[in-house]
N, C-alpha and C. Protein backbone atom coordinates (compact mmCIF):
# COMPACT_ATOMS: atom_id res chain seq x y z
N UNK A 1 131.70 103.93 101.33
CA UNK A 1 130.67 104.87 101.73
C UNK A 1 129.36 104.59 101.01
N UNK A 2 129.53 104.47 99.71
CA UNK A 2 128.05 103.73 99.09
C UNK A 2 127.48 102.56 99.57
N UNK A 3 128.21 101.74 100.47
CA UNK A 3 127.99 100.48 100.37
C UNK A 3 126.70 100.54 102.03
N UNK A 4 127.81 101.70 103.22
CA UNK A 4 126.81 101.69 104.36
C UNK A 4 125.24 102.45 103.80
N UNK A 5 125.59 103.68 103.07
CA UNK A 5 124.04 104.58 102.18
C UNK A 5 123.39 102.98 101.50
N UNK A 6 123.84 102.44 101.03
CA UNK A 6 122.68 101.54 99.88
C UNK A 6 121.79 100.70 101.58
N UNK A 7 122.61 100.41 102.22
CA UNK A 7 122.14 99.37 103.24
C UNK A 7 120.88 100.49 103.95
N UNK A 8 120.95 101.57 104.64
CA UNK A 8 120.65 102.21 104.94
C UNK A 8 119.19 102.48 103.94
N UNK A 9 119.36 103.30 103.26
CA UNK A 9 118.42 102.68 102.15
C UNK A 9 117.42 101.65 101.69
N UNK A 10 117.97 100.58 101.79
CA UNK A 10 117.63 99.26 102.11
C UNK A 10 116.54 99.02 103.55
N UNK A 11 117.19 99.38 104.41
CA UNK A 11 116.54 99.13 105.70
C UNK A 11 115.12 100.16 105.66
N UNK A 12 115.22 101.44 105.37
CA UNK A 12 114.55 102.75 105.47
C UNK A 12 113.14 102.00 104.54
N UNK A 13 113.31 101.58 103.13
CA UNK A 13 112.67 100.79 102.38
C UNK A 13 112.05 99.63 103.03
N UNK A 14 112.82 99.12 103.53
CA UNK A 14 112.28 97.65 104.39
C UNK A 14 110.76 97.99 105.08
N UNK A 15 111.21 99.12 106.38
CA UNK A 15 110.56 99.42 107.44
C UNK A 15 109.29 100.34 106.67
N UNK A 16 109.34 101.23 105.73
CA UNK A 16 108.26 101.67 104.76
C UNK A 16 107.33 100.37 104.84
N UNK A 17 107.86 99.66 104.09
CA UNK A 17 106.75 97.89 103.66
C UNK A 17 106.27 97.28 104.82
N UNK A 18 107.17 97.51 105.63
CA UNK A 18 106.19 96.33 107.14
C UNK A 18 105.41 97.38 108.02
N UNK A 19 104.27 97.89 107.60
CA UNK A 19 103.53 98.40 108.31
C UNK A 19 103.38 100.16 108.85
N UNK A 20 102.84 101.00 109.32
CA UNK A 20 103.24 102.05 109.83
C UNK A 20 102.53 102.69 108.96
N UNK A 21 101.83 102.36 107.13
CA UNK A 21 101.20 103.00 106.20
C UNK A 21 99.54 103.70 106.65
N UNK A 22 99.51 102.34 107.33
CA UNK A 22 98.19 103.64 107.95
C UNK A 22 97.03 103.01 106.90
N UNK A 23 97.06 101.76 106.40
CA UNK A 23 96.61 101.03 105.50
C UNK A 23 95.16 100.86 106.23
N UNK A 24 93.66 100.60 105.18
CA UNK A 24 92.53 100.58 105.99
C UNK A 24 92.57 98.81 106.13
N UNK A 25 93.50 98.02 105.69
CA UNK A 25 93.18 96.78 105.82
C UNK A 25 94.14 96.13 107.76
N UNK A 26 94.37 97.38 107.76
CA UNK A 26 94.48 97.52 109.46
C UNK A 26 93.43 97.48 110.36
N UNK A 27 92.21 98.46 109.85
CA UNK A 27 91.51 98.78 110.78
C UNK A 27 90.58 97.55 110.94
N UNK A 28 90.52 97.52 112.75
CA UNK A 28 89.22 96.45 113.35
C UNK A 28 87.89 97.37 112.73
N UNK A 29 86.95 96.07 113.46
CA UNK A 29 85.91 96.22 113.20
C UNK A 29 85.87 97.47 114.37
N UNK A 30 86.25 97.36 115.46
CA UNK A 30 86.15 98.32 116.47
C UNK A 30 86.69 99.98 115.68
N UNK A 31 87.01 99.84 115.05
CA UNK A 31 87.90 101.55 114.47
C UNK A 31 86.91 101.84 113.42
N UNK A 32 86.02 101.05 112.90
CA UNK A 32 85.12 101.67 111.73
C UNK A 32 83.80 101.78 112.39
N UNK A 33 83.51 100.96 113.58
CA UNK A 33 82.35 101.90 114.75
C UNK A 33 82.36 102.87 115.43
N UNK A 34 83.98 102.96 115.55
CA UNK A 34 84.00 104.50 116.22
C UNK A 34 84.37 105.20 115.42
N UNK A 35 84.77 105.11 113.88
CA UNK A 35 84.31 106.04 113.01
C UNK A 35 83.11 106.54 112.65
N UNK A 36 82.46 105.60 112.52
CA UNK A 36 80.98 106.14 112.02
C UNK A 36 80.01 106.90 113.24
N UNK A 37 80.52 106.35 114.30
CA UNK A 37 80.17 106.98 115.70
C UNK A 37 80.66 108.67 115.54
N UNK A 38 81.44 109.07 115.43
CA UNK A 38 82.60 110.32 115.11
C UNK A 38 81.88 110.87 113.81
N UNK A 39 81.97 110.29 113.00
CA UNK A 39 81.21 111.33 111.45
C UNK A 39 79.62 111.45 111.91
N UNK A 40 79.04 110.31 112.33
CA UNK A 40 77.44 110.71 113.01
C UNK A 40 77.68 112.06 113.92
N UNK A 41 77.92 112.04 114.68
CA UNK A 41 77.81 113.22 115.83
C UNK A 41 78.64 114.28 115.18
N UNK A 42 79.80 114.20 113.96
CA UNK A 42 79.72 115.65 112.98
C UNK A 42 79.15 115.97 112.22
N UNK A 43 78.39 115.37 111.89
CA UNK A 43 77.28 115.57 110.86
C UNK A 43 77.33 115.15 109.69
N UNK A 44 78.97 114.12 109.75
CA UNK A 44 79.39 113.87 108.47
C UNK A 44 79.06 112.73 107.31
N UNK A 45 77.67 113.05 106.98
CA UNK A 45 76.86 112.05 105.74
C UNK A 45 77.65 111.65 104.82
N UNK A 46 79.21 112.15 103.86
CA UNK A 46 80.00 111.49 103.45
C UNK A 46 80.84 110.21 103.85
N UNK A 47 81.02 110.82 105.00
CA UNK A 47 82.20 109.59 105.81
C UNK A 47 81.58 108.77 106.58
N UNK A 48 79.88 108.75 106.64
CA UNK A 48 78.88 107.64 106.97
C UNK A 48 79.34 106.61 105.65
N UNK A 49 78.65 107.62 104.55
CA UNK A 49 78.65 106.68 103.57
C UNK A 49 79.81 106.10 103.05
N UNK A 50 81.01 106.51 103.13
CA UNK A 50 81.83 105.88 102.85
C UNK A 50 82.14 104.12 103.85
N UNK A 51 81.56 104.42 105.31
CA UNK A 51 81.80 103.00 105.83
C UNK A 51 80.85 102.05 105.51
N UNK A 52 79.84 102.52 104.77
CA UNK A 52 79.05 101.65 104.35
C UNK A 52 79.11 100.31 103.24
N UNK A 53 78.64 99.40 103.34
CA UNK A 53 79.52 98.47 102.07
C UNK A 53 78.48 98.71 101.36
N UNK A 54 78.68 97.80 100.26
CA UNK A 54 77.65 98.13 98.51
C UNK A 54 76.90 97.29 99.13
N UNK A 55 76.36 95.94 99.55
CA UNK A 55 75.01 95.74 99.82
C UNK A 55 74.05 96.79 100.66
N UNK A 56 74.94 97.67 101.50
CA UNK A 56 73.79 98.22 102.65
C UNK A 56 73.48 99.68 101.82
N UNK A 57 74.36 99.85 100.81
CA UNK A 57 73.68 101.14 100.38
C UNK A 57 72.80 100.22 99.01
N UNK A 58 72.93 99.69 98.46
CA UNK A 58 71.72 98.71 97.63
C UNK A 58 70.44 98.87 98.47
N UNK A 59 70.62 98.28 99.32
CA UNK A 59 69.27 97.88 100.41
C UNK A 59 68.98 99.34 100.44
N UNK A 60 69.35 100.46 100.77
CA UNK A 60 68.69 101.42 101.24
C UNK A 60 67.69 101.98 99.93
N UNK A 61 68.20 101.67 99.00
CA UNK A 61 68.34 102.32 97.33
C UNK A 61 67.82 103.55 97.29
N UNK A 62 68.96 104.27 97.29
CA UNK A 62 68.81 105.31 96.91
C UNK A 62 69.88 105.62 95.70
N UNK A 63 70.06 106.45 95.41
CA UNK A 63 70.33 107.12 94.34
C UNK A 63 72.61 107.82 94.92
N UNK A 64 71.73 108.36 95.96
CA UNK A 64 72.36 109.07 96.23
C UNK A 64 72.37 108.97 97.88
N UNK A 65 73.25 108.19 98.59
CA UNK A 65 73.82 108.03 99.96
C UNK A 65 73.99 109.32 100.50
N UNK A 66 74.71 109.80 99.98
CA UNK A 66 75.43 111.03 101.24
C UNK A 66 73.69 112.11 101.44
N UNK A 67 73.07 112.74 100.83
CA UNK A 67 71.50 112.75 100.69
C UNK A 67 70.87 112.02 101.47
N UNK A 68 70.76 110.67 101.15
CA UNK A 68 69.69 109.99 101.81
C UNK A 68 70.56 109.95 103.28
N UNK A 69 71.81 110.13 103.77
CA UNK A 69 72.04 110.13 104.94
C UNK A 69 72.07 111.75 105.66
N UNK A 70 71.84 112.45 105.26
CA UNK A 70 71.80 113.89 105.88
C UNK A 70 70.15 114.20 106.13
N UNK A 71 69.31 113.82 104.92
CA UNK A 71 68.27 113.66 105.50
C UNK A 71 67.67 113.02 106.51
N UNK A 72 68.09 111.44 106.60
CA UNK A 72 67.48 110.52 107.43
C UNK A 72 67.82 111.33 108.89
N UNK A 73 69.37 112.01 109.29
CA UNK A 73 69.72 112.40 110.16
C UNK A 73 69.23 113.81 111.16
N UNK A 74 68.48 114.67 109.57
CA UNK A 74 67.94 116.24 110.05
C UNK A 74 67.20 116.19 110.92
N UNK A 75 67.46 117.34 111.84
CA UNK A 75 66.08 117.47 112.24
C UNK A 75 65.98 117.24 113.78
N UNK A 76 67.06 116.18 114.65
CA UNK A 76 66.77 116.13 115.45
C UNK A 76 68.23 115.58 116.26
N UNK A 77 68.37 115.99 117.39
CA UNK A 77 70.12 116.12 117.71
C UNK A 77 70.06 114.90 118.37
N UNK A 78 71.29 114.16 117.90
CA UNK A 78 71.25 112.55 118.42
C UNK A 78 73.39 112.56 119.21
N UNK A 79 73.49 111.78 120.03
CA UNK A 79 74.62 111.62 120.26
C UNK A 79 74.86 110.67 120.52
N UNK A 80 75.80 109.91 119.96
CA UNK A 80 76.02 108.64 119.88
C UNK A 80 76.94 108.56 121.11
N UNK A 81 77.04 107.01 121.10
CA UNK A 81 78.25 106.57 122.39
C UNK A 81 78.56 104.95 121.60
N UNK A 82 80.24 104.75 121.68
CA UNK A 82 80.34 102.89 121.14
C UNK A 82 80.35 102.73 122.41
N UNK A 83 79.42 101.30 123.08
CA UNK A 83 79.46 100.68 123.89
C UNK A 83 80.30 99.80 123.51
N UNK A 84 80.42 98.81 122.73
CA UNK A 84 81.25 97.73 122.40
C UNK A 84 80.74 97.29 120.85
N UNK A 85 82.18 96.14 121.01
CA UNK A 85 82.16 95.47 119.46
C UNK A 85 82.60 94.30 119.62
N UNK A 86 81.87 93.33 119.02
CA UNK A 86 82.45 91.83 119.16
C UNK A 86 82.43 91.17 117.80
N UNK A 87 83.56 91.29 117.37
CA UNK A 87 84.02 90.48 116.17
C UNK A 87 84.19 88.76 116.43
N UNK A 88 83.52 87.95 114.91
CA UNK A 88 83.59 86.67 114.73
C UNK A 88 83.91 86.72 113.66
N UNK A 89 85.08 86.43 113.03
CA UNK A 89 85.73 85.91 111.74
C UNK A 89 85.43 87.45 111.08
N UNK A 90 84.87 86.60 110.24
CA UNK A 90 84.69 88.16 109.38
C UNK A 90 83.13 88.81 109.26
N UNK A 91 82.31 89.10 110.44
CA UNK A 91 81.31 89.36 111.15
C UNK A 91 81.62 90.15 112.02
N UNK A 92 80.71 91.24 111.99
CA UNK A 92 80.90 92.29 113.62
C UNK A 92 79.77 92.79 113.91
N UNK A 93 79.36 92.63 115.31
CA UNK A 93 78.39 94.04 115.84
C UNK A 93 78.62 94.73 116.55
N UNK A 94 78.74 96.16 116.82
CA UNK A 94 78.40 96.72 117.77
C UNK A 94 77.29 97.08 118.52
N UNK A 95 77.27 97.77 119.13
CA UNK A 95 76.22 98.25 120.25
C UNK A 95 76.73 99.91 120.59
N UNK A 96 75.66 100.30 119.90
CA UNK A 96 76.04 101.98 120.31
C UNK A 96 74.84 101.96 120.88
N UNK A 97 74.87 103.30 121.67
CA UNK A 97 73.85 104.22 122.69
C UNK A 97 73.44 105.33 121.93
N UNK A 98 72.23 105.38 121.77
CA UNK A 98 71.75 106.91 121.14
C UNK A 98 71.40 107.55 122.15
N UNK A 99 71.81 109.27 122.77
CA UNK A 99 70.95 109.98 123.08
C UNK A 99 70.02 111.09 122.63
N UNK A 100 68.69 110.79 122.40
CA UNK A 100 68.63 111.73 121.35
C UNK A 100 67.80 113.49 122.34
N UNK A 101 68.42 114.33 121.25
CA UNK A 101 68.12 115.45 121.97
C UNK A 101 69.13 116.31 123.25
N UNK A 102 70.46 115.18 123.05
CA UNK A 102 71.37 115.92 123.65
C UNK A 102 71.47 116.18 125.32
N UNK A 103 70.76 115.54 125.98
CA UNK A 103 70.09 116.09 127.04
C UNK A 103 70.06 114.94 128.20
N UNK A 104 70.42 114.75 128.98
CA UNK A 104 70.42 113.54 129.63
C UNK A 104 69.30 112.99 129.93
N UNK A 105 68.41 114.14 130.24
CA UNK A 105 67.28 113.29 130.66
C UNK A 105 66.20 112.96 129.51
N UNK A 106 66.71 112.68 128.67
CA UNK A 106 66.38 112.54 126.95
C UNK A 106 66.31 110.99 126.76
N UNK A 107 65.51 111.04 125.89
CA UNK A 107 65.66 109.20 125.57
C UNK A 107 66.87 108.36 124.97
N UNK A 108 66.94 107.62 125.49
CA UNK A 108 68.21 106.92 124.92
C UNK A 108 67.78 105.20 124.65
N UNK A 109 68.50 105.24 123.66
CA UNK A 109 68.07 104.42 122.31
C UNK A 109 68.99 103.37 122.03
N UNK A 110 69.24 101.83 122.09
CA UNK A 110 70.37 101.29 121.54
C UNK A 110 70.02 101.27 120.14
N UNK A 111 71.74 100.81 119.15
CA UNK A 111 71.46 100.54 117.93
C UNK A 111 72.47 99.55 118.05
N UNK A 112 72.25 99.02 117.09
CA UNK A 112 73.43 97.71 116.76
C UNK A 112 73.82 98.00 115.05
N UNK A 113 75.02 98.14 114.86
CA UNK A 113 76.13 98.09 113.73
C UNK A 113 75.82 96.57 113.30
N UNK A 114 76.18 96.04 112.22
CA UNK A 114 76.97 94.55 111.99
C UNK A 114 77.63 95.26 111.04
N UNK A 115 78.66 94.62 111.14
CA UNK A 115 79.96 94.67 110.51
C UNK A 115 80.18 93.45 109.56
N UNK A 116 80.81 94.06 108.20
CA UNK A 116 81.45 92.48 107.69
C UNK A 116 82.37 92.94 106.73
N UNK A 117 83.48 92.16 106.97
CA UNK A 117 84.82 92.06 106.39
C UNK A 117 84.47 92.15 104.05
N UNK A 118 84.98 93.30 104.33
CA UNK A 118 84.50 93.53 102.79
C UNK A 118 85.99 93.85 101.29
N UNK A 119 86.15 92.35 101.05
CA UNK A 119 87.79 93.04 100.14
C UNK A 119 88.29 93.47 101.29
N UNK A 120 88.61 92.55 102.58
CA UNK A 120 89.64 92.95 103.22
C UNK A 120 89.65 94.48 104.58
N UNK A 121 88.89 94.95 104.15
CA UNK A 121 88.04 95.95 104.80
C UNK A 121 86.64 95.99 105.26
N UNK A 122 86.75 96.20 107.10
CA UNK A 122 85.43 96.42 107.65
C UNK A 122 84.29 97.40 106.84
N UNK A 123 83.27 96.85 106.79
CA UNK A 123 82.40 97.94 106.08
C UNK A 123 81.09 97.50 106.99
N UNK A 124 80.18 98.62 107.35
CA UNK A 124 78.83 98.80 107.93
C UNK A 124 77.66 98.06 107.02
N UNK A 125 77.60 96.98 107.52
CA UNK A 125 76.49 96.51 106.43
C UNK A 125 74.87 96.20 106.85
N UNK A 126 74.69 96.53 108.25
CA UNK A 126 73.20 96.28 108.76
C UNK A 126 73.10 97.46 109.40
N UNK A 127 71.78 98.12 109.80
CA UNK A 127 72.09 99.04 111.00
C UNK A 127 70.21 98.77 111.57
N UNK A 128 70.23 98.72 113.07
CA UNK A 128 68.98 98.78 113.44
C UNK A 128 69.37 98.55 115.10
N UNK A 129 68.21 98.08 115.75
CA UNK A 129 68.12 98.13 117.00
C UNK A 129 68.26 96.72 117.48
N UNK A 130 68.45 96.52 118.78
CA UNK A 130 69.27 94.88 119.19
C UNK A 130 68.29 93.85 118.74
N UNK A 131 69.02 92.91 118.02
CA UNK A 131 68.23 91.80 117.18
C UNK A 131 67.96 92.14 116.00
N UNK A 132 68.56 93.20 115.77
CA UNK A 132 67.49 93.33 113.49
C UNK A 132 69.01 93.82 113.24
């Protein structure tokens, strides 16, 4: 009877290790654009900054990210959309749609993401409009 429990055990352990953890060195480049797509349109300036890598919050220099992203954002109602994402090695851009003002007949705006493979994890490292 110990011998089928240890195997059992064994296997339960196995299947833990191969996957199913929910690990971020899973996620595409596609799952951290439509994250940041998802925390933008909640308003969520933490979980921006968290997809951000350490060069793009350098470049911004600020002090303080989650701040400098609630401000940059106030003020005016934007809704994002992921159009797509095209990963090369360890390079990504997307292409989101801004509408800003909520409103269809409102202006709408592309932006482009780049993405780059950071320690194994996608991180947001450019952000601007197609070509920058």
């Amino acid at each position: 009877m110990t011998r089928p429990a240890l195997l059992i055990l064994a296997c339960a352990a196995l299947l833990a290790g191969c996957g199913g953890g929910g690990g971020n060195d899973q996620q595409s480049a596609r799952d951290v654009a439509r994250a940041y797509v998802d925390a933008r349109n909640q308003g969520d300036a933490a979980k921006v900054c968290e997809l951000y890598s350490q060069q793009l919050i350098r470049e911004l220099k600020t002090s303080n990210c989650v701040a400098f992203v609630q401000e940059q954002t106030a003020g005016t109602a934007t809704d994002l959309t992921l159009v797509g994402v095209s990963e090369h090695g360890d390079q990504a851009t997307a292409t989101i749609q801004a509408r800003v003002g909520g409103n269809i007949a409102n202006a709408i705006a592309p932006i482009e993401l780049k993405l780059t493979r950071e320690n194994g994890d996608w991180k947001i490292s450019g952000l601007g409009g197609p070509g920058g």
